[in-house]
Protein backbone atom coordinates (compact mmCIF):
# COMPACT_ATOMS: atom_id res chain seq x y z
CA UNK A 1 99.20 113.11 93.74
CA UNK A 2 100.81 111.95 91.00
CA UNK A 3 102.45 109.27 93.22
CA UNK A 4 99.26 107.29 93.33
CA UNK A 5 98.19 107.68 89.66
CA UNK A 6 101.51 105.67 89.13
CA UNK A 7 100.92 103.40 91.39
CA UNK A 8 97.66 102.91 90.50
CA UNK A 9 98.63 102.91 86.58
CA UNK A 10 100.61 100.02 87.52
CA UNK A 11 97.86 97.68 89.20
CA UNK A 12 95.57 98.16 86.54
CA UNK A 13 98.39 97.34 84.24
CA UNK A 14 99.78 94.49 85.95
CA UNK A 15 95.96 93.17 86.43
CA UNK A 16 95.54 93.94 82.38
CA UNK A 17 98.75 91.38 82.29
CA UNK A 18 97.58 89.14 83.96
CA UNK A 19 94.12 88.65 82.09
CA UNK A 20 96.10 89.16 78.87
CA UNK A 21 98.76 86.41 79.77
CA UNK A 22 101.37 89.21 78.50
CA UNK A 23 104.39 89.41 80.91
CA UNK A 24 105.58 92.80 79.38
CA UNK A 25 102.80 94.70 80.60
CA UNK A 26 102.80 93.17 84.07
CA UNK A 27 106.28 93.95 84.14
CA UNK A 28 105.66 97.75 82.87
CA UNK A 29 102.79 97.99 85.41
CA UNK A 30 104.82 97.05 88.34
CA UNK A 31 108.01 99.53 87.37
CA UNK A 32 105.00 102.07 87.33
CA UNK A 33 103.65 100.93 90.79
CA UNK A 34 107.47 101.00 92.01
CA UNK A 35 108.22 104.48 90.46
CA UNK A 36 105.00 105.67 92.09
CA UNK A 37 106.05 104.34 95.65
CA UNK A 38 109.57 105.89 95.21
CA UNK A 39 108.68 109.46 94.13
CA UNK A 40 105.98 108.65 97.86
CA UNK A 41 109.23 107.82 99.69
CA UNK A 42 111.12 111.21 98.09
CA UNK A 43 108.24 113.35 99.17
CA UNK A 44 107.99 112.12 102.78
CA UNK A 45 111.87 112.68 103.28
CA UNK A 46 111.32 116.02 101.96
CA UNK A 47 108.38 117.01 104.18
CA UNK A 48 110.11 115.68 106.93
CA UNK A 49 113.33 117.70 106.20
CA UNK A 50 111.43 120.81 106.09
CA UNK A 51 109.58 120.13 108.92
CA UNK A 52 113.00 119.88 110.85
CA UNK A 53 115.00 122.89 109.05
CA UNK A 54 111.52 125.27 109.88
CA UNK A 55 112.16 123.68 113.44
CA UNK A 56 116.04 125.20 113.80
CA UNK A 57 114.67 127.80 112.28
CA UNK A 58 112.09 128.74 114.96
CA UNK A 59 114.75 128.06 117.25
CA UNK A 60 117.22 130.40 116.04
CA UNK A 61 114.31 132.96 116.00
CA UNK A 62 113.42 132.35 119.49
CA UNK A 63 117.20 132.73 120.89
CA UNK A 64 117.84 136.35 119.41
C-alpha cells in the first residue's frame, strides 16, 4: 500500500513542479514515483518466491 502513496506522492509532486516551474520538486516527485515502483517490484518477487517455496513445500509433504 504504501507503494502507491509513493508513487502517487510523486505525480502530484512532479505536477506541483511543473505548475511551479521548480525543477527540484519535479525531480523529488519522480525519485518518489521511482522508489514507489521499486519497493512494487520487491514485493512481487517476494510473493512470487513464496508462492514457489509453499509449492516444494506441498510437494515434499505429499511424497512422505
Amino acid at each position: 500500500m504504501g507503494d502507491d502513496l509513493d508513487k502517487a506522492k510523486g505525480k502530484v509532486k512532479q505536477a506541483a513542479g511543473d505548475l511551479t516551474n521548480d525543477d527540484s520538486l519535479r525531480n523529488e516527485g519522480k525519485a518518489d514515483e521511482t522508489a514507489g515502483k521499486a519497493k512494487s517490484a520487491v514485493d512481487n518477487v517476494k510473493d512470487k518466491a513464496e508462492g514457489v517455496i509453499d509449492s516444494a513445500k506441498d510437494k515434499i509433504d505429499r511424497n512422505k
